[in-house]
N, C-alpha and C. Protein backbone atom coordinates (compact mmCIF):
# COMPACT_ATOMS: atom_id res chain seq x y z
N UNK A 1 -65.54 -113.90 8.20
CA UNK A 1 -64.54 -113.87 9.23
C UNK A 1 -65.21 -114.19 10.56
N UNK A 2 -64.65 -115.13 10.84
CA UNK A 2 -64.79 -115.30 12.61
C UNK A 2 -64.25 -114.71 13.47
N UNK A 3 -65.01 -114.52 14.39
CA UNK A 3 -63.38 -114.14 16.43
C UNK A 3 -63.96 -114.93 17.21
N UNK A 4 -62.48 -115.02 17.35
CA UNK A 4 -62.84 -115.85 18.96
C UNK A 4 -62.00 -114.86 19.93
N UNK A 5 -63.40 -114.99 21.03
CA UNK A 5 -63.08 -113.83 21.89
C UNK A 5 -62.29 -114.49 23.00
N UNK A 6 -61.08 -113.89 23.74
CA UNK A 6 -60.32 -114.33 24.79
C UNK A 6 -61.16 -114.28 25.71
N UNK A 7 -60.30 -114.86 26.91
CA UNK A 7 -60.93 -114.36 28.07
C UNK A 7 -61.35 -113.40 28.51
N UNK A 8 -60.37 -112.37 28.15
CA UNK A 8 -60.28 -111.03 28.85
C UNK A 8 -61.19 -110.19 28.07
N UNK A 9 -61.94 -110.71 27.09
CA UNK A 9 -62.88 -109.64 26.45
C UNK A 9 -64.09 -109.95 27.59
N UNK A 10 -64.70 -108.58 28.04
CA UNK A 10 -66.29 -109.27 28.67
C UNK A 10 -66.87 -109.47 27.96
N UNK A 11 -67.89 -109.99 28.57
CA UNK A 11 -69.17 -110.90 27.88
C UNK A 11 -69.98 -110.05 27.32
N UNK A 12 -69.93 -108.97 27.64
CA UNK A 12 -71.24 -107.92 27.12
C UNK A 12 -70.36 -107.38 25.58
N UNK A 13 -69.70 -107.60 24.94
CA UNK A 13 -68.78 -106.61 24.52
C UNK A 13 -69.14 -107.93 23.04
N UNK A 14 -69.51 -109.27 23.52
CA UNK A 14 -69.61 -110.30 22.75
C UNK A 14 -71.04 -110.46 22.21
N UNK A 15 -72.06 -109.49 22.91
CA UNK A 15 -73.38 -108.98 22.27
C UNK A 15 -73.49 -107.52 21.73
N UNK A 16 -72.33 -106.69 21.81
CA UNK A 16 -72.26 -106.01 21.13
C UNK A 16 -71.73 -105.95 19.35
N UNK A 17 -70.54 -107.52 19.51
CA UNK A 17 -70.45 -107.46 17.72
C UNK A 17 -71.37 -108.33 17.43
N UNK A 18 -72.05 -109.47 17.99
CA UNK A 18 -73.30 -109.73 17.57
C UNK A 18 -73.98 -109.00 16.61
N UNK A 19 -74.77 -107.99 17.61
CA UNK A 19 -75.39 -107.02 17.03
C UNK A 19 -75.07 -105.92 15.55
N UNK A 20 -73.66 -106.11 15.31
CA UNK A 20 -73.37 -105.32 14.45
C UNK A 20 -72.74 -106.67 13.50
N UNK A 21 -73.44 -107.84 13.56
CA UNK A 21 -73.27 -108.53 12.60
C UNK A 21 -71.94 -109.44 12.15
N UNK A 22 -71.01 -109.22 13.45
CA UNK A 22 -69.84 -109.65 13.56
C UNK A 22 -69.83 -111.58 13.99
N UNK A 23 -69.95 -112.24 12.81
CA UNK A 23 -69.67 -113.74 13.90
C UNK A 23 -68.58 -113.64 14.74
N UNK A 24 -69.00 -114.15 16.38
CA UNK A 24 -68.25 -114.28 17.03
C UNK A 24 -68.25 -115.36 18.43
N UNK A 25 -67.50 -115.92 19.01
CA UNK A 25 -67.86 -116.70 20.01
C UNK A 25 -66.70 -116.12 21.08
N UNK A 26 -67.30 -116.69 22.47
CA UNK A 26 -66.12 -116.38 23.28
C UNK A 26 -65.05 -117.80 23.61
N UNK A 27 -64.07 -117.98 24.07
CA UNK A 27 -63.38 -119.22 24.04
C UNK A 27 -63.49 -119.71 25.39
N UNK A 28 -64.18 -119.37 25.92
CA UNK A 28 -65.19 -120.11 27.48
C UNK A 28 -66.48 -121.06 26.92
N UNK A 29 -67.03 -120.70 25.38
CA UNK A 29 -68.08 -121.69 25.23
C UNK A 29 -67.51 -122.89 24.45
N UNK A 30 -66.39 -122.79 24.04
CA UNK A 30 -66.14 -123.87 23.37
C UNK A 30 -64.87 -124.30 24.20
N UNK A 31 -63.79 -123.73 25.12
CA UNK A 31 -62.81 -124.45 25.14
C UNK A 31 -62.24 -124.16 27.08
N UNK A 32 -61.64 -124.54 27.67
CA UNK A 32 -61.55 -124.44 29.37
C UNK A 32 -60.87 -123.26 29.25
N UNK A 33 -61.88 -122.41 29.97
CA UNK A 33 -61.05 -120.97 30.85
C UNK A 33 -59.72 -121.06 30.99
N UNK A 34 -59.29 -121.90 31.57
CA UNK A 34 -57.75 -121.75 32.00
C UNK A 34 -56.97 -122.58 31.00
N UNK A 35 -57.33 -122.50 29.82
CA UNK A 35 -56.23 -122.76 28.47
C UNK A 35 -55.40 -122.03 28.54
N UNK A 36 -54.53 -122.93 27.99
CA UNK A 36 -53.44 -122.01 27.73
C UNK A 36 -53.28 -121.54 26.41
N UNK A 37 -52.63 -120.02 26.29
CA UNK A 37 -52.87 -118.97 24.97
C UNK A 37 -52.51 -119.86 23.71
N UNK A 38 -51.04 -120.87 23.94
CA UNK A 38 -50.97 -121.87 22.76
C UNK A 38 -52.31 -122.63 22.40
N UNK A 39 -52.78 -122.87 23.23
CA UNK A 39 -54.13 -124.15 22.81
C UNK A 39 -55.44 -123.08 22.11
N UNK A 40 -55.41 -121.93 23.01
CA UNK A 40 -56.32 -121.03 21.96
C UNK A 40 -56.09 -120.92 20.05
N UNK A 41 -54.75 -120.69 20.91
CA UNK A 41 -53.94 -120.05 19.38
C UNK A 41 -53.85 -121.20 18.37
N UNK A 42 -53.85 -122.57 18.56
CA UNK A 42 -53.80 -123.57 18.05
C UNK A 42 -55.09 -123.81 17.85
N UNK A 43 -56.39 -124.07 18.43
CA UNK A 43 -57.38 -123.88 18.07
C UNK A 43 -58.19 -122.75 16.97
N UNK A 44 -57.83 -121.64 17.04
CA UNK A 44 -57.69 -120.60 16.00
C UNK A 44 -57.45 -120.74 14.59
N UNK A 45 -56.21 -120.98 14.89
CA UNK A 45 -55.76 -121.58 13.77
C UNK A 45 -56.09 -122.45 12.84
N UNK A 46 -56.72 -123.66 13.46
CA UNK A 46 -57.06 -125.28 12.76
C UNK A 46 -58.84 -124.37 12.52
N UNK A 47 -59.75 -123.51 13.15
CA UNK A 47 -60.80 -123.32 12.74
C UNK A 47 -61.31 -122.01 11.73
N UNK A 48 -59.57 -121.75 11.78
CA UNK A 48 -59.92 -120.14 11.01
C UNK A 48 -60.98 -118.96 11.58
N UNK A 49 -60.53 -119.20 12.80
CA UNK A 49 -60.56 -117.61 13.76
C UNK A 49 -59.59 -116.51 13.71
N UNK A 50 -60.11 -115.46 13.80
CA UNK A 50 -59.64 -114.35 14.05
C UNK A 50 -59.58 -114.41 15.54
N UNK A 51 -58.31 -113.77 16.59
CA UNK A 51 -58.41 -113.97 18.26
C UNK A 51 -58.71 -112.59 18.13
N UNK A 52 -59.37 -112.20 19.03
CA UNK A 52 -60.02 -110.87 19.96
C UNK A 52 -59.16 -110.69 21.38
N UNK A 53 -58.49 -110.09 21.38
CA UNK A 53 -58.07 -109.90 22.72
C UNK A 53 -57.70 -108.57 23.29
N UNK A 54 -57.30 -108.44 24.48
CA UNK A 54 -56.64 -107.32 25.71
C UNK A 54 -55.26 -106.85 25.52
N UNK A 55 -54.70 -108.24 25.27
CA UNK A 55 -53.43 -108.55 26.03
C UNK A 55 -52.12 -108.89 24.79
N UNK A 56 -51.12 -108.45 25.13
CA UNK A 56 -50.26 -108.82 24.10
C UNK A 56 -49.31 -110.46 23.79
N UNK A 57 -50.21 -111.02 24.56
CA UNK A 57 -49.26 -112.38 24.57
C UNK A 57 -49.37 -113.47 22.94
N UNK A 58 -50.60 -113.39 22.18
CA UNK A 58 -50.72 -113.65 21.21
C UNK A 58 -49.57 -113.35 20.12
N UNK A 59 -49.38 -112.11 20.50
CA UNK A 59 -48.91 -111.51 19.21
C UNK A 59 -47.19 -111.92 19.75
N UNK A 60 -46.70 -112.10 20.95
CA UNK A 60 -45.74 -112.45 21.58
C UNK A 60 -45.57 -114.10 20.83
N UNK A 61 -46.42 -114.29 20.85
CA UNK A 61 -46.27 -116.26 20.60
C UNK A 61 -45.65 -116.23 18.99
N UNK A 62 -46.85 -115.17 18.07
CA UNK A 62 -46.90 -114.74 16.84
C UNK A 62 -45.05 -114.84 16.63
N UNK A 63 -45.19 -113.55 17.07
CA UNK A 63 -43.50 -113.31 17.00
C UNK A 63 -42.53 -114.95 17.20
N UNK A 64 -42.40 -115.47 17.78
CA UNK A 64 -41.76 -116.52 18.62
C UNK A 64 -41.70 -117.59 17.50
N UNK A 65 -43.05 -117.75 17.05
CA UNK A 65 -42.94 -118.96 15.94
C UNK A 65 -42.63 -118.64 14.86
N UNK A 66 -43.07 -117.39 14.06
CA UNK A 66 -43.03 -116.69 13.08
C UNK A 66 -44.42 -117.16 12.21
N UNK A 67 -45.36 -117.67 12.58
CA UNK A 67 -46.77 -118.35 12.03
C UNK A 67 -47.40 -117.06 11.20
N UNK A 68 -48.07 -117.52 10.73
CA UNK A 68 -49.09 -116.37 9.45
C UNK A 68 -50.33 -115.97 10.21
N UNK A 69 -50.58 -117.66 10.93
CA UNK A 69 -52.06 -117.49 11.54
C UNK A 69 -52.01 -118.14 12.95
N UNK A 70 -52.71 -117.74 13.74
CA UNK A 70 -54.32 -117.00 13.34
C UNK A 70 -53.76 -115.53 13.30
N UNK A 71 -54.92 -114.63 12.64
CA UNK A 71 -54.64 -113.30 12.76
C UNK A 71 -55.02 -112.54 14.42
N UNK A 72 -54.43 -111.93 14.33
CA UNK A 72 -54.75 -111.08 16.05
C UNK A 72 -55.55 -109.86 16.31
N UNK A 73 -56.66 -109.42 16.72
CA UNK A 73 -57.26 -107.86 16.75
C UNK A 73 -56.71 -107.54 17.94
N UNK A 74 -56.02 -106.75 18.95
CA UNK A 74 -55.73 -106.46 20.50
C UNK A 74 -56.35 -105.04 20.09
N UNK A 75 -57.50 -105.09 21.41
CA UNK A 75 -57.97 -103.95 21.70
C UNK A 75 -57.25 -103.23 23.07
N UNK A 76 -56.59 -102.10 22.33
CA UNK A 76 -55.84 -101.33 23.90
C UNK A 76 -56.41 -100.21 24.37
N UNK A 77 -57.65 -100.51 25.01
CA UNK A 77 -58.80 -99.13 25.40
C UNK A 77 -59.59 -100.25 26.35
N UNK A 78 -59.81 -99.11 27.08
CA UNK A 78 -60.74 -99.56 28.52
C UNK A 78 -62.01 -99.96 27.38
N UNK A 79 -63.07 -100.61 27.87
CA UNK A 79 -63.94 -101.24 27.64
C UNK A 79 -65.06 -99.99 28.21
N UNK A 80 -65.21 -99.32 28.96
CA UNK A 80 -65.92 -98.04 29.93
C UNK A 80 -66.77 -97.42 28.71
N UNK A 81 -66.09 -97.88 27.36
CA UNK A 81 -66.76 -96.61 26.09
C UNK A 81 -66.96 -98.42 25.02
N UNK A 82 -67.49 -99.30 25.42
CA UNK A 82 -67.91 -100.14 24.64
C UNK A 82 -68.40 -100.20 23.61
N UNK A 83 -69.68 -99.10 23.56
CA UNK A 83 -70.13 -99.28 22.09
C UNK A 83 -69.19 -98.57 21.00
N UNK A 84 -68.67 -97.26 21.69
CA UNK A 84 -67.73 -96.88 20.98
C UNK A 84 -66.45 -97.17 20.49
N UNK A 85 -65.93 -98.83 21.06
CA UNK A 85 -64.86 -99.89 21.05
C UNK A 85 -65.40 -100.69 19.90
N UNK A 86 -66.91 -101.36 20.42
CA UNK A 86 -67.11 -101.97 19.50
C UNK A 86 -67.22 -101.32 17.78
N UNK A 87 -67.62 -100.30 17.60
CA UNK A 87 -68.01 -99.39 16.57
C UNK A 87 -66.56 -99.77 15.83
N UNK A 88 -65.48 -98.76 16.64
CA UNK A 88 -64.09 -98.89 15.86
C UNK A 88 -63.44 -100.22 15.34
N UNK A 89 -64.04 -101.66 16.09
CA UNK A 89 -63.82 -103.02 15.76
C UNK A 89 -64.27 -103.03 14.27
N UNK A 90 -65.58 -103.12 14.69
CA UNK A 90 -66.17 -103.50 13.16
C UNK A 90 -65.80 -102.59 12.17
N UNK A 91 -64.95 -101.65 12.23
CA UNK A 91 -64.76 -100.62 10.99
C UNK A 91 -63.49 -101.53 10.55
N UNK A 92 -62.43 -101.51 11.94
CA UNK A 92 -61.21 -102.15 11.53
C UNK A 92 -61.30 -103.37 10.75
N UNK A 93 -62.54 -104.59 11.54
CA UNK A 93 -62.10 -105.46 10.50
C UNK A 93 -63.07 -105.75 9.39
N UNK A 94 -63.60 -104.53 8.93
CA UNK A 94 -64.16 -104.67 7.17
C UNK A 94 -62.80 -104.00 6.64
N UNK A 95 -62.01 -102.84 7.71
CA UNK A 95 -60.98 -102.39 6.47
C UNK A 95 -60.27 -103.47 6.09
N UNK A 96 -59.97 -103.90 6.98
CA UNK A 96 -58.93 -104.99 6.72
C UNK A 96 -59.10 -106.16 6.45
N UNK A 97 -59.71 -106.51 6.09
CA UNK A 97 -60.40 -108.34 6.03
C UNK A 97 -59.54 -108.64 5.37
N UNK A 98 -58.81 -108.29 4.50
CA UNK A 98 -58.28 -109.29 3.02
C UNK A 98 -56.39 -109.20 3.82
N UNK A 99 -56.91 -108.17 5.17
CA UNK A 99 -55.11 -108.28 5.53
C UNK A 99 -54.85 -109.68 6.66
N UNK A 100 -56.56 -109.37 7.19
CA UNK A 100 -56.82 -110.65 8.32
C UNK A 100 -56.73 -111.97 7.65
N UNK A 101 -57.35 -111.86 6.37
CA UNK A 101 -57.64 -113.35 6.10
C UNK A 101 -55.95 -113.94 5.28
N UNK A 102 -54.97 -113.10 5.46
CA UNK A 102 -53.99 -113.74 5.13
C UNK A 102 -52.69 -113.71 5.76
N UNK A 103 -53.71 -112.88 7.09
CA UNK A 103 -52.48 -113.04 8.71
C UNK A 103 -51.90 -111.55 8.99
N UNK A 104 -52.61 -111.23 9.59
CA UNK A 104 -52.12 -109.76 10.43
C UNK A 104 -52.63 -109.67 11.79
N UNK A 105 -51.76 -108.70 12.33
CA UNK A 105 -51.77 -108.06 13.61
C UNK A 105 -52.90 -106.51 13.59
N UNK A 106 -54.10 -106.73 14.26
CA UNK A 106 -54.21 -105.17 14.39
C UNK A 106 -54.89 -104.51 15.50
N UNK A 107 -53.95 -103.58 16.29
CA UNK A 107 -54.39 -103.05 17.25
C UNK A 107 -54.93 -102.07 16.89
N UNK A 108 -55.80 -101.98 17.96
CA UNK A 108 -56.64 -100.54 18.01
C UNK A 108 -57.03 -99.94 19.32
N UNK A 109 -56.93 -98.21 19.25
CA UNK A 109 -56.94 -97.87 20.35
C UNK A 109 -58.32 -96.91 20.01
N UNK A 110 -58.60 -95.59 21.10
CA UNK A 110 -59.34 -94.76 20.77
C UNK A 110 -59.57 -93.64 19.81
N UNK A 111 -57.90 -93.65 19.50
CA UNK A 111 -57.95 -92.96 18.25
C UNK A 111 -57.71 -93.22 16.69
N UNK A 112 -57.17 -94.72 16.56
CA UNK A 112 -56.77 -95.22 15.61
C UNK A 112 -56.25 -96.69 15.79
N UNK A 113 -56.16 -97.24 14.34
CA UNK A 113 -56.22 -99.14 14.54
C UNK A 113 -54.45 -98.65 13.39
N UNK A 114 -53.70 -99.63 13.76
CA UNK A 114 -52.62 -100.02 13.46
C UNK A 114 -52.85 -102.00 13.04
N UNK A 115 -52.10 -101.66 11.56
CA UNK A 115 -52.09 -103.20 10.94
C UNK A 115 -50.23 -103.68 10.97
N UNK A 116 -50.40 -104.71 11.37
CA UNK A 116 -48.97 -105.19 10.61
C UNK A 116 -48.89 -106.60 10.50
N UNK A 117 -48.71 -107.22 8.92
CA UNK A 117 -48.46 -108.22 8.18
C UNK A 117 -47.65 -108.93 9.09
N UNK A 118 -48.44 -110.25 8.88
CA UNK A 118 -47.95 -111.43 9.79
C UNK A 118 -46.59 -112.20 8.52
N UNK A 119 -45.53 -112.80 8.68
CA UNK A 119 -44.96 -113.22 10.07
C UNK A 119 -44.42 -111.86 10.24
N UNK A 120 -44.33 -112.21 11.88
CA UNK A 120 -43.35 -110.83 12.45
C UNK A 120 -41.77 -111.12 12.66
């Protein structure tokens, strides 16, 4: 499994799943900052990324088209407890890999990750 990290993930947060073995890139090294979320999301898609993001607009688009893919992680927790963000990432997506790799939504907060089967 791949991510591609949004904008809104920082950069430090992108050597933290490194480190825990997570392939990942941010979408500033491969594609213009000021894309728009379709061209991410379309890019995603055609490379078989997983998106990493903040923000709920992904999963907004998700909804809109009714698409399978790409799958979505939205992290809804300050970044202030990073390693402890990143930690709960990588748990979520070994639980779930087989839900990611065939299109889900899953947020996660500080106390718990929520899945739900794509289309919406």
């Amino acid at each position: 499994m791949k991510l591609l990290l949004d904008m809104n993930i920082p950069n430090k947060y992108l050597d933290l799943l490194t480190k825990r073995d997570i392939e990942a890139v941010k979408w500033s090294d491969i594609g213009a900052p000021n894309a728009e979320d379709a061209e991410i999301m379309a890019y995603a898609q055609e490379n078989n990324f997983v998106i990493l993001t903040c923000d709920l607009d992904f999963s907004t688009l998700l909804s809109i088209t009714h698409d399978l893919k790409p799958s979505v992680v939205q992290i809804r927790a300050s970044f202030q407890q990073s390693e402890h963000i990143a930690d709960l990432t990588t748990t979520a997506l070994h639980k779930y890999s087989d839900e990611l790799s065939n299109g889900a939504i899953i947020s996660i907060n500080l106390k718990k990750s929520r899945i739900r089967s794509l289309p919406l």
